[in-house]
Protein backbone atom coordinates (compact mmCIF):
# COMPACT_ATOMS: atom_id res chain seq x y z
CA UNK A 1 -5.62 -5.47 4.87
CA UNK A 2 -6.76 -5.55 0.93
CA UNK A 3 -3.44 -6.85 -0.03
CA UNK A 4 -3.91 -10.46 0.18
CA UNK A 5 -4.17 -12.11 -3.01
CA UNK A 6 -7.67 -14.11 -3.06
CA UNK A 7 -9.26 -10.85 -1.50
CA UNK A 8 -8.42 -8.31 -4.21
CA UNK A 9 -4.71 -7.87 -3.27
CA UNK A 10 -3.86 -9.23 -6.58
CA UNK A 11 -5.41 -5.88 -8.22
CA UNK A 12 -4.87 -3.46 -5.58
CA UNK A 13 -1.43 -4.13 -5.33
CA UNK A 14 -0.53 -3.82 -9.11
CA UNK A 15 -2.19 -0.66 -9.52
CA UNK A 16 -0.43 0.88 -6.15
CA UNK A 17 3.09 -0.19 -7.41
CA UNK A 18 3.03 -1.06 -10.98
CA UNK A 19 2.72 -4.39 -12.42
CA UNK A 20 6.32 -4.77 -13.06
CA UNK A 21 7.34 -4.27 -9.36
CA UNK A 22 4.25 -6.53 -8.32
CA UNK A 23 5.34 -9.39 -9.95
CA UNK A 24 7.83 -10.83 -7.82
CA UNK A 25 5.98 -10.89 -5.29
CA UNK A 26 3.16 -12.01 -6.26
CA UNK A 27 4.27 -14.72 -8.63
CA UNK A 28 7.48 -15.51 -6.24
CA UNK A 29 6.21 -14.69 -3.20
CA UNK A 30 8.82 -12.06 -3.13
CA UNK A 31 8.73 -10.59 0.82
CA UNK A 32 10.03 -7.16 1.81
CA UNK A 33 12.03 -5.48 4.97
CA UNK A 34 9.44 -2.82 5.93
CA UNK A 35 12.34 0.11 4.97
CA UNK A 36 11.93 -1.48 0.91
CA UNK A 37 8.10 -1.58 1.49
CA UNK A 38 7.88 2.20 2.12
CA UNK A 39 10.31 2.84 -0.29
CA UNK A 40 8.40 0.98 -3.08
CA UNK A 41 5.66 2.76 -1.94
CA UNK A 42 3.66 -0.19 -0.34
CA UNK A 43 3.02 1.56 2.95
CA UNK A 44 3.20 5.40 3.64
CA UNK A 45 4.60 5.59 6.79
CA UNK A 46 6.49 3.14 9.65
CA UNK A 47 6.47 3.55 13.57
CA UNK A 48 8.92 2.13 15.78
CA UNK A 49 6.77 0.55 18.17
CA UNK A 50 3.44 -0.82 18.46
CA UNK A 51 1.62 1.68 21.07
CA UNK A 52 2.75 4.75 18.04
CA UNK A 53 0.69 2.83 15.73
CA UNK A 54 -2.69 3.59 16.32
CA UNK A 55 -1.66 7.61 17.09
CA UNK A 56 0.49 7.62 14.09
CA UNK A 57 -2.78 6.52 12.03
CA UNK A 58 -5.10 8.82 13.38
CA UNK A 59 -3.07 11.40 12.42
CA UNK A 60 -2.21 10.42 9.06
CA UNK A 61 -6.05 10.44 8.41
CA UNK A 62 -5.72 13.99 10.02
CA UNK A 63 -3.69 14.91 7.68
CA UNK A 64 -4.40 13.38 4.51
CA UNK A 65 -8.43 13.44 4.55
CA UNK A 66 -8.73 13.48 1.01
CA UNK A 67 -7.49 9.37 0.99
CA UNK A 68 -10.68 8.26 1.88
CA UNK A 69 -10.64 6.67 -2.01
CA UNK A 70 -7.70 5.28 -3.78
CA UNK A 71 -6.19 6.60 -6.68
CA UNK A 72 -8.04 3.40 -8.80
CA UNK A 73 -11.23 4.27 -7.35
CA UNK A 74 -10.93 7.85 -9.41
CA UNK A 75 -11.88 8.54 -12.84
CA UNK A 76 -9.03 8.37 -15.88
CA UNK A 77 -6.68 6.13 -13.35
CA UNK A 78 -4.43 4.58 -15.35
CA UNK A 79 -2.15 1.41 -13.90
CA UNK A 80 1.45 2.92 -13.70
């Protein structure tokens, strides 16, 4: 979903999390219990089952309408 390296992951994922947290996994192929990947700040929000998942997504767009672009995609981003 944009975070596979070869389709732009290697870019997106550095300036989501940082370049010194993206490095192990990209360069070790570092893998992460979901719990660490919302903590790092990989994904914004987990669901305990698979039927909550598309609900739970609808209403995150609900509620966060203005993340229709990522913070790289504005001007003066910076890569933390």
């Amino acid at each position: 979903l944009g975070l596979l390296p070869g389709a732009g992951g290697v870019v997106r994922l550095t300036a989501k999390i940082g370049l010194e947290k993206a490095l192990p996994l990209l360069l070790e192929g570092k893998q992460l219990r979901p719990d660490a990947a919302l903590k790092m700040g990989l994904v914004e929000e987990m669901v305990e089952t698979v039927e909550e998942l598309v609900p739970a997504a609808k209403a995150w767009i609900m509620t966060n309408p203005d993340m229709g672009t990522q913070p790289w995609d504005q001007r003066g981003f910076t890569y933390p």
